[in-house]
PDB file of N, CA and C in Angstrom:
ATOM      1  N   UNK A   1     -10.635 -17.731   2.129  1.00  0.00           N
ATOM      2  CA  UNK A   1     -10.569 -18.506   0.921  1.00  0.00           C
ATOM      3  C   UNK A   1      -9.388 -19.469   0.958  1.00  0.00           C
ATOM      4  N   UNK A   2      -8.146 -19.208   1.720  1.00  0.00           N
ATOM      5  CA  UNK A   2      -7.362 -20.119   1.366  1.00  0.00           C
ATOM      6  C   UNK A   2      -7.913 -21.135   2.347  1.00  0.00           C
ATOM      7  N   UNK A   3      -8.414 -20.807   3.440  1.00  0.00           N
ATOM      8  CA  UNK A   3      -8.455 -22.316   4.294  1.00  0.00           C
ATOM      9  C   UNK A   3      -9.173 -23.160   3.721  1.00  0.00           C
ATOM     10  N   UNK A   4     -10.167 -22.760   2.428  1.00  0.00           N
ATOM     11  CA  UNK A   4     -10.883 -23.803   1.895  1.00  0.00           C
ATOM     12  C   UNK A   4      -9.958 -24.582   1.059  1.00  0.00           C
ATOM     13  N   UNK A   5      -8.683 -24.317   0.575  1.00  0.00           N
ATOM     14  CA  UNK A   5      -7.995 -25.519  -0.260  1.00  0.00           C
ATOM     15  C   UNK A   5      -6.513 -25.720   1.201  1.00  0.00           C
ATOM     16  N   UNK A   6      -6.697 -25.138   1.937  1.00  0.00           N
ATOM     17  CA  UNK A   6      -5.373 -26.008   2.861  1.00  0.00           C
ATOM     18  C   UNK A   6      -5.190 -27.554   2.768  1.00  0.00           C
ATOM     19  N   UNK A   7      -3.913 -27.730   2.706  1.00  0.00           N
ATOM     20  CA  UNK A   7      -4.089 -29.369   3.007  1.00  0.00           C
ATOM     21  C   UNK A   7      -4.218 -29.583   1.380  1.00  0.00           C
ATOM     22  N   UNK A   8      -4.059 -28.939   0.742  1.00  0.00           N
ATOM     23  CA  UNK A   8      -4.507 -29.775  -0.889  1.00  0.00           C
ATOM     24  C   UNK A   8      -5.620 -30.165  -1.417  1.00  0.00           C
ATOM     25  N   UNK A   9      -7.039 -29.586  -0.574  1.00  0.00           N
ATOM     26  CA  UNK A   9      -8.136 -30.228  -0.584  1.00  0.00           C
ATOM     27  C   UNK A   9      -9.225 -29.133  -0.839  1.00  0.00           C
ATOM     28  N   UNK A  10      -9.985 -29.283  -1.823  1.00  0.00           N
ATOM     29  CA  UNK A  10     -10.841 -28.332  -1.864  1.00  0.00           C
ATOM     30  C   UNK A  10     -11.765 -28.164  -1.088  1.00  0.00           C
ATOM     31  N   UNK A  11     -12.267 -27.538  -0.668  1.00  0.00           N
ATOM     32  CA  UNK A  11     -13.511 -27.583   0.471  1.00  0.00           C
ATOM     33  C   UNK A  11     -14.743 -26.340  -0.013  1.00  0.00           C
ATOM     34  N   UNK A  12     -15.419 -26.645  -0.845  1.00  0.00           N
ATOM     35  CA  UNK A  12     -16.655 -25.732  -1.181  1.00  0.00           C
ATOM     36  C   UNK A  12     -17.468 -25.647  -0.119  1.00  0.00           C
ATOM     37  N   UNK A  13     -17.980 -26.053   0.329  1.00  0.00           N
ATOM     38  CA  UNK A  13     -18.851 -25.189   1.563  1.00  0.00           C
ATOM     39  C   UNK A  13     -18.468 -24.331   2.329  1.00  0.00           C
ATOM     40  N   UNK A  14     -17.018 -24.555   2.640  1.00  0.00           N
ATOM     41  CA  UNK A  14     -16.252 -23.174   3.103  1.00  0.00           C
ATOM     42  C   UNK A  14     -15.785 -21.972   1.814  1.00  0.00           C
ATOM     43  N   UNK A  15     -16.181 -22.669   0.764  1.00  0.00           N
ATOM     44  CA  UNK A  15     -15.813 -21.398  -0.189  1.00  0.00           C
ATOM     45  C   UNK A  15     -17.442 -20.689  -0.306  1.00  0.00           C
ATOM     46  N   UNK A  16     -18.073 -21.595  -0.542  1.00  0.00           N
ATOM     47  CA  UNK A  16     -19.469 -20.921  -0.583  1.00  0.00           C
ATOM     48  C   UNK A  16     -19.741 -20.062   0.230  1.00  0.00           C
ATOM     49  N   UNK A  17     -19.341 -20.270   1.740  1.00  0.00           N
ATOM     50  CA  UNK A  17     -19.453 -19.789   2.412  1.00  0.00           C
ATOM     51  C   UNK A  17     -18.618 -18.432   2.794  1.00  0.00           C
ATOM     52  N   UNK A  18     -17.777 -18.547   2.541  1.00  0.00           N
ATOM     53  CA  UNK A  18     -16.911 -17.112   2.464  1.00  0.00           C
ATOM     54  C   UNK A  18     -17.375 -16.452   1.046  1.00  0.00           C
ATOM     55  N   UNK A  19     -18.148 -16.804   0.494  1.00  0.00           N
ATOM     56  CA  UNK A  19     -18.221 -15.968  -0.850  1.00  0.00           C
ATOM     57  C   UNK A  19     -19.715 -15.703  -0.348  1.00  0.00           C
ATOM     58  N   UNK A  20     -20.050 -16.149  -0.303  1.00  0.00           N
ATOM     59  CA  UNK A  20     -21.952 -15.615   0.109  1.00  0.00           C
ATOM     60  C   UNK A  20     -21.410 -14.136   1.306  1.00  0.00           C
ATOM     61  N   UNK A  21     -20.523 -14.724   2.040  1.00  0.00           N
ATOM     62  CA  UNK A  21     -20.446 -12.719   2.963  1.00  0.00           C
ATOM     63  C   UNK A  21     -19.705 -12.272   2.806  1.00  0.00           C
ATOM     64  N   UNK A  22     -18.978 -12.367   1.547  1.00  0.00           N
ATOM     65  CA  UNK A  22     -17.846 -11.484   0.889  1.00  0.00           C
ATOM     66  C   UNK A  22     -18.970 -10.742   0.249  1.00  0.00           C
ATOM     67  N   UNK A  23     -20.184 -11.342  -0.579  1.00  0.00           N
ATOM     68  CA  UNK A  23     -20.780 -10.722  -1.676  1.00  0.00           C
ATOM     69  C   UNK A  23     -21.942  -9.402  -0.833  1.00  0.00           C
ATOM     70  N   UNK A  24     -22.425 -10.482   0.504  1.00  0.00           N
ATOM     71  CA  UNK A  24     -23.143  -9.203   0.978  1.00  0.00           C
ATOM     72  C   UNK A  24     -22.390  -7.746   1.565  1.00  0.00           C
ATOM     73  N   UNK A  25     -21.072  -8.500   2.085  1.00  0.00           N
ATOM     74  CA  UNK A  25     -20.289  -6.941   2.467  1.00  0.00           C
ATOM     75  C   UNK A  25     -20.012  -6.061   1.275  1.00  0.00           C
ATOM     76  N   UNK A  26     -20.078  -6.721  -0.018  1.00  0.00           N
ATOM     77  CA  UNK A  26     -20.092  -6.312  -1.277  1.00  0.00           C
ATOM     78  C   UNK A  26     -20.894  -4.747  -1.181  1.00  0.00           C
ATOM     79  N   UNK A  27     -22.305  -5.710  -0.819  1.00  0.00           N
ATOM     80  CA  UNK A  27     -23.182  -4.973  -1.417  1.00  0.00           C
ATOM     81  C   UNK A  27     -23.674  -3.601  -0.084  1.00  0.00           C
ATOM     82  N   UNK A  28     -23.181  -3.847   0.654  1.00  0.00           N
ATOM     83  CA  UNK A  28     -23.390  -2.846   1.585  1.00  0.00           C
ATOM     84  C   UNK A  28     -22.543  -1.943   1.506  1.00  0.00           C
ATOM     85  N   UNK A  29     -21.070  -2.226   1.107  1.00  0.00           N
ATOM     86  CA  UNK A  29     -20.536  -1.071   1.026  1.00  0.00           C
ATOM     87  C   UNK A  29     -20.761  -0.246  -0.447  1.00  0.00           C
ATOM     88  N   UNK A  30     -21.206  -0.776  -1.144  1.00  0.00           N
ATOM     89  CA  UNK A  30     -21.843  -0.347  -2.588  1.00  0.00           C
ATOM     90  C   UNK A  30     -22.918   0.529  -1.843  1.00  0.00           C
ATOM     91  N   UNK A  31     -23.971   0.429  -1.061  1.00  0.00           N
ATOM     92  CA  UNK A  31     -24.813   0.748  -0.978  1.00  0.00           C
ATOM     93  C   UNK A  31     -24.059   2.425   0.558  1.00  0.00           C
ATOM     94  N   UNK A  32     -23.198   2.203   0.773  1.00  0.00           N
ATOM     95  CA  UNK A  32     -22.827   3.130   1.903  1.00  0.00           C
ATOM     96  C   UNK A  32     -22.133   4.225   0.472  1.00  0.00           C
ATOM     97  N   UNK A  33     -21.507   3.690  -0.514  1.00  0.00           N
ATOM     98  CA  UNK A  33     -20.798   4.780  -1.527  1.00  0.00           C
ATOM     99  C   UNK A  33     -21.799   5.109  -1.845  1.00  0.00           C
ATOM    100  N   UNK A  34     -22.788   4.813  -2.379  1.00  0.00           N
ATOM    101  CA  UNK A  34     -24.428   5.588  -3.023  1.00  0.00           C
ATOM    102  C   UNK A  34     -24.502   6.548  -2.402  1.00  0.00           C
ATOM    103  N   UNK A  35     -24.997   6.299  -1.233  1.00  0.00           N
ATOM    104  CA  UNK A  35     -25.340   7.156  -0.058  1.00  0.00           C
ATOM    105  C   UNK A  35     -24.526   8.250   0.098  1.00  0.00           C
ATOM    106  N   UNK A  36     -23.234   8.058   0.361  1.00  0.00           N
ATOM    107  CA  UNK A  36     -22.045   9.238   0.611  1.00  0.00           C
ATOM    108  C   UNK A  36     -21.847  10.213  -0.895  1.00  0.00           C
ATOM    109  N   UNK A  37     -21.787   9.446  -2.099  1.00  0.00           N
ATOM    110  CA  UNK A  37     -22.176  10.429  -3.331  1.00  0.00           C
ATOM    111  C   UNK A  37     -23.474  11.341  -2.810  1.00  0.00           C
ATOM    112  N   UNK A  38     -24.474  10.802  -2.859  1.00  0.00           N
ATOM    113  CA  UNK A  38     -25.863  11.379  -2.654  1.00  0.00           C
ATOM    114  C   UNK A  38     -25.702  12.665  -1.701  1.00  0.00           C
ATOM    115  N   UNK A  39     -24.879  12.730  -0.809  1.00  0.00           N
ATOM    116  CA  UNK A  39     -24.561  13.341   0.233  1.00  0.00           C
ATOM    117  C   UNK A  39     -24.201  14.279  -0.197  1.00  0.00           C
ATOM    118  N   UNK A  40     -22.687  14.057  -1.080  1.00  0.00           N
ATOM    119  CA  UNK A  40     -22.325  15.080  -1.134  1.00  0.00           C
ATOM    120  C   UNK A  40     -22.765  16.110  -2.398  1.00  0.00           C
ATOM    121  N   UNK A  41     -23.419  15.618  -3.077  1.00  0.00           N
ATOM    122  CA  UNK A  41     -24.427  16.415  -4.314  1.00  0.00           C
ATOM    123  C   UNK A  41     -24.984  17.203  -3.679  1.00  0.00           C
ATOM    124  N   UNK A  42     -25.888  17.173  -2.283  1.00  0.00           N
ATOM    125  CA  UNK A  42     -26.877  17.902  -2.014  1.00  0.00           C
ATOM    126  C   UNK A  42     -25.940  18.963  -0.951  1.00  0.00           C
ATOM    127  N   UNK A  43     -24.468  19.094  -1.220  1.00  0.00           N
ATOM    128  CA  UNK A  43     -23.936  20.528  -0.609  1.00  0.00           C
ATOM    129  C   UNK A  43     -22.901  20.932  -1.724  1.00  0.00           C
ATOM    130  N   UNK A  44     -23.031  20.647  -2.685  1.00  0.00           N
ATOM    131  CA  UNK A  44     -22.394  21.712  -3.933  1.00  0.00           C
ATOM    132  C   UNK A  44     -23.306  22.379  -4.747  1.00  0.00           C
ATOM    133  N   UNK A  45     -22.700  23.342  -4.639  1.00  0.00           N
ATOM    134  CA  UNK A  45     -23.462  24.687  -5.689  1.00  0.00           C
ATOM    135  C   UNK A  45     -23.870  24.318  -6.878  1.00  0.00           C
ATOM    136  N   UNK A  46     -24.667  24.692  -7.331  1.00  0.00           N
ATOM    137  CA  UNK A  46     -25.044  24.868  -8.980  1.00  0.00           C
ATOM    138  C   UNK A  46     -23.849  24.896 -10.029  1.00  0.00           C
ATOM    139  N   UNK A  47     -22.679  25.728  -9.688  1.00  0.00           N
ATOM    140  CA  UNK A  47     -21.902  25.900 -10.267  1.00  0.00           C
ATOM    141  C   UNK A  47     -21.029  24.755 -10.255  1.00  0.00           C
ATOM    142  N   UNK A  48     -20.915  24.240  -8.826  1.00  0.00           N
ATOM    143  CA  UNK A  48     -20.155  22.720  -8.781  1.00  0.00           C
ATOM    144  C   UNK A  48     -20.326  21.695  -8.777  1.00  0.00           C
ATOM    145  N   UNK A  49     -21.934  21.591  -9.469  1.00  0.00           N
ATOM    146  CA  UNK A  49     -22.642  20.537  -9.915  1.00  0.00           C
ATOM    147  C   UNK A  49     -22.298  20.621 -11.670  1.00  0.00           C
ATOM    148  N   UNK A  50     -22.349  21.617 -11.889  1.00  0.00           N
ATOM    149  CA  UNK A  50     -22.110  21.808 -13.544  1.00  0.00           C
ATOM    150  C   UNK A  50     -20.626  21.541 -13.779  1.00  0.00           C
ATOM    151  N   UNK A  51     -19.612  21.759 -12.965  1.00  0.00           N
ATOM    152  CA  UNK A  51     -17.868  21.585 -12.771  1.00  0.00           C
ATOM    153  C   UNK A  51     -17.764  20.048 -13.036  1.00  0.00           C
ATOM    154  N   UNK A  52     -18.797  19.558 -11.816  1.00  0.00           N
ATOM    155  CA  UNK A  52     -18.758  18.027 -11.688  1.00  0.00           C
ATOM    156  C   UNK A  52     -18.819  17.374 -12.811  1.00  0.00           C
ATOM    157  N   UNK A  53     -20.553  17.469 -13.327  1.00  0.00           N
ATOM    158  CA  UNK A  53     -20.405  17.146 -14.956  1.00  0.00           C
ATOM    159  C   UNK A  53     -19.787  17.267 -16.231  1.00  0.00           C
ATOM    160  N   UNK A  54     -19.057  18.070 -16.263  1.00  0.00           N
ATOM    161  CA  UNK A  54     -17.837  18.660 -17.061  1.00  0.00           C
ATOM    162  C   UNK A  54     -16.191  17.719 -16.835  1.00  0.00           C
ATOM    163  N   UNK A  55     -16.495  17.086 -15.963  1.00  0.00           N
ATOM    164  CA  UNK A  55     -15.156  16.694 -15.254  1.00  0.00           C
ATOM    165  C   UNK A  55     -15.474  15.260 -15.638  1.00  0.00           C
ATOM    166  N   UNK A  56     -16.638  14.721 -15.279  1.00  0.00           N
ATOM    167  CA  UNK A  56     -17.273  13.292 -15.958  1.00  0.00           C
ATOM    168  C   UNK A  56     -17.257  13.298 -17.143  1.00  0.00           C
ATOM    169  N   UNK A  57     -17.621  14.224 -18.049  1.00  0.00           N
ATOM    170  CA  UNK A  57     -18.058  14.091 -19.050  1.00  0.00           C
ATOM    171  C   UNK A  57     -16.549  13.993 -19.879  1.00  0.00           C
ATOM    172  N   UNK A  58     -15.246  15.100 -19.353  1.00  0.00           N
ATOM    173  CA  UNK A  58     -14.121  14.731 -19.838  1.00  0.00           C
ATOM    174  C   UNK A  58     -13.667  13.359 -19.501  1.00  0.00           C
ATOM    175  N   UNK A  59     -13.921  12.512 -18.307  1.00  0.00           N
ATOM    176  CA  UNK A  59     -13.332  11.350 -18.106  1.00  0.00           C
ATOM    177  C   UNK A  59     -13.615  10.480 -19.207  1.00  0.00           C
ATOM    178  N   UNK A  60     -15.427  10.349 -19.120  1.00  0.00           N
ATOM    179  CA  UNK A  60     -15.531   9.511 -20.086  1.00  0.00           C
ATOM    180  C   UNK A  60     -14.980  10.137 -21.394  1.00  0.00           C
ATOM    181  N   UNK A  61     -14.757  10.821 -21.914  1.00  0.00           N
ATOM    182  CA  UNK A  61     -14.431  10.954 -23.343  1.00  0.00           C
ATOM    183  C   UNK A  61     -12.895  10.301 -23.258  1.00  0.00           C
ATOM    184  N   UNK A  62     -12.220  10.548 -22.170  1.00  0.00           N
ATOM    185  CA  UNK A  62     -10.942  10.423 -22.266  1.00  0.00           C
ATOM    186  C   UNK A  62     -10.723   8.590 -22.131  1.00  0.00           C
ATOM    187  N   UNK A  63     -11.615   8.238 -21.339  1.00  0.00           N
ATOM    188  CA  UNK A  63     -11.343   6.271 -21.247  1.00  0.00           C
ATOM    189  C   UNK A  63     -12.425   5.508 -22.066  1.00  0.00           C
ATOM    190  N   UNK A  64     -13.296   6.602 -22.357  1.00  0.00           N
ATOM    191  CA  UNK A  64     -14.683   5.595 -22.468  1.00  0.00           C
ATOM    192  C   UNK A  64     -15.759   5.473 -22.038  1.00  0.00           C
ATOM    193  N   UNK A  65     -16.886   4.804 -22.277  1.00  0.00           N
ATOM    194  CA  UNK A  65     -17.396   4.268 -21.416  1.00  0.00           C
ATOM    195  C   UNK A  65     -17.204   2.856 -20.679  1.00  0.00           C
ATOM    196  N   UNK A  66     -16.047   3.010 -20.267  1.00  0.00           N
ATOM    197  CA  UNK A  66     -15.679   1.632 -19.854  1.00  0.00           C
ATOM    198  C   UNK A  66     -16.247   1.034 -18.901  1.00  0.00           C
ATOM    199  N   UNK A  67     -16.991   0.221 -18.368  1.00  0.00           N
ATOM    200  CA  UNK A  67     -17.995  -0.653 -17.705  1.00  0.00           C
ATOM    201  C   UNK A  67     -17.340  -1.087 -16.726  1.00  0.00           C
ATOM    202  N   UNK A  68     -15.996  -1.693 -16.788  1.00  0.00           N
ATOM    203  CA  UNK A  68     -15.656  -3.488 -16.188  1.00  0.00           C
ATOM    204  C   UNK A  68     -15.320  -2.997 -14.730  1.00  0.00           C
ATOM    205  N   UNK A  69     -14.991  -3.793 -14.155  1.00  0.00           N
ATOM    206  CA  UNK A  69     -14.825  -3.985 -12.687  1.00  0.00           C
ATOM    207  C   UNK A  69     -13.268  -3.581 -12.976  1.00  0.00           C
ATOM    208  N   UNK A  70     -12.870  -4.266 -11.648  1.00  0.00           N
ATOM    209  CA  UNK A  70     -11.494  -4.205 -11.253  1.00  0.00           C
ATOM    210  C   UNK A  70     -10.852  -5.215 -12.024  1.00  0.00           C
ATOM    211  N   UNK A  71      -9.406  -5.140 -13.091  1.00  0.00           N
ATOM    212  CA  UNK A  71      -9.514  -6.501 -13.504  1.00  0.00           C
ATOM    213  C   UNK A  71      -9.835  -6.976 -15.063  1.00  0.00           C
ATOM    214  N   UNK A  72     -11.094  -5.958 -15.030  1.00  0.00           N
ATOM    215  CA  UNK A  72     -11.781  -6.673 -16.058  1.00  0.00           C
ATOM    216  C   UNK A  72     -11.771  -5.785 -17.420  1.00  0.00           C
ATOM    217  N   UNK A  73     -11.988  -6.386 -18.710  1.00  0.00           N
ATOM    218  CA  UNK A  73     -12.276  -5.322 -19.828  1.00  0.00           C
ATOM    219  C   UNK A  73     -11.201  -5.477 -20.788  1.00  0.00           C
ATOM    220  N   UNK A  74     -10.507  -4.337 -21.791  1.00  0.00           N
ATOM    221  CA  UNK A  74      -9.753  -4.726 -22.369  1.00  0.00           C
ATOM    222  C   UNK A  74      -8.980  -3.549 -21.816  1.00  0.00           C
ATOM    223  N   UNK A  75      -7.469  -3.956 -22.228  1.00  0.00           N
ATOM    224  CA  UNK A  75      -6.718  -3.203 -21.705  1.00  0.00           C
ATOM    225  C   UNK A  75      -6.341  -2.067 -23.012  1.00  0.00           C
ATOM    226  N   UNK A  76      -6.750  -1.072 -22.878  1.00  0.00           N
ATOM    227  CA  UNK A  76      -5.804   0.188 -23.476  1.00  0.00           C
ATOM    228  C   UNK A  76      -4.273   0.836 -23.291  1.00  0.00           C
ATOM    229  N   UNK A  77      -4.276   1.227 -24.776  1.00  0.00           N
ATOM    230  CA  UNK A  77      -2.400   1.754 -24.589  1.00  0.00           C
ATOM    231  C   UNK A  77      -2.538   3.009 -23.757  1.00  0.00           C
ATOM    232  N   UNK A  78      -1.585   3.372 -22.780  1.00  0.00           N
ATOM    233  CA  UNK A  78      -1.451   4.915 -22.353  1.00  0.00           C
ATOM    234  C   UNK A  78      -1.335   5.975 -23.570  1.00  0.00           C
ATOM    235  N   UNK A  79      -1.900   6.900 -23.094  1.00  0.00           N
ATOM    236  CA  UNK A  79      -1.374   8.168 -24.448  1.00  0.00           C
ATOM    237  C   UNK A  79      -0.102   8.500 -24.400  1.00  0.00           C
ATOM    238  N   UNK A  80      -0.174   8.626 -25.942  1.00  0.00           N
ATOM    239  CA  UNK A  80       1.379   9.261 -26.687  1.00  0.00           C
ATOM    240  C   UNK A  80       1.623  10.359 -25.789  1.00  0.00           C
ATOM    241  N   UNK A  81       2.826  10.945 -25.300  1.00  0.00           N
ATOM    242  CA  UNK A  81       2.817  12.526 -24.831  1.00  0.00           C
ATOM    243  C   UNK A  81       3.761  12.775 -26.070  1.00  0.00           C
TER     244      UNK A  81
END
């Protein structure tokens, strides 16, 4: 990305272009975390499938359902201790 503005000059086809296989490495490694979750579901117990959900289910209560990416969303205060 920076070599597309070196020199002071914008250069979109080199940004396009680094962003079109930024987005597919995106999506492959999205698609390798699927996979490796999936993985590891199918070698925990019953009992540490129910742990799991219990542990999600406290996260979200504790942040939310917060959606956003990296970056993104609104920012919350830390808790009082």
């Amino acid at each position: 990305m920076r070599q597309a503005n070196d020199g002071g000059t914008f250069n979109e086809a080199l940004t396009t272009q680094n962003l079109t296989e930024s987005a597919g490495l995106q999506a492959k490694l999205m698609g390798e975390e699927f996979k490796l979750r999936q993985e590891m579901l199918t070698v925990l117990t019953p009992e540490q499938k129910t742990q799991l959900d219990q542990m999600r289910q406290q996260f979200k209560s504790d942040h939310g359902n917060f959606k956003g990416g990296r970056g993104r969303g609104e920012r919350r205060e830390a808790p009082k201790q």
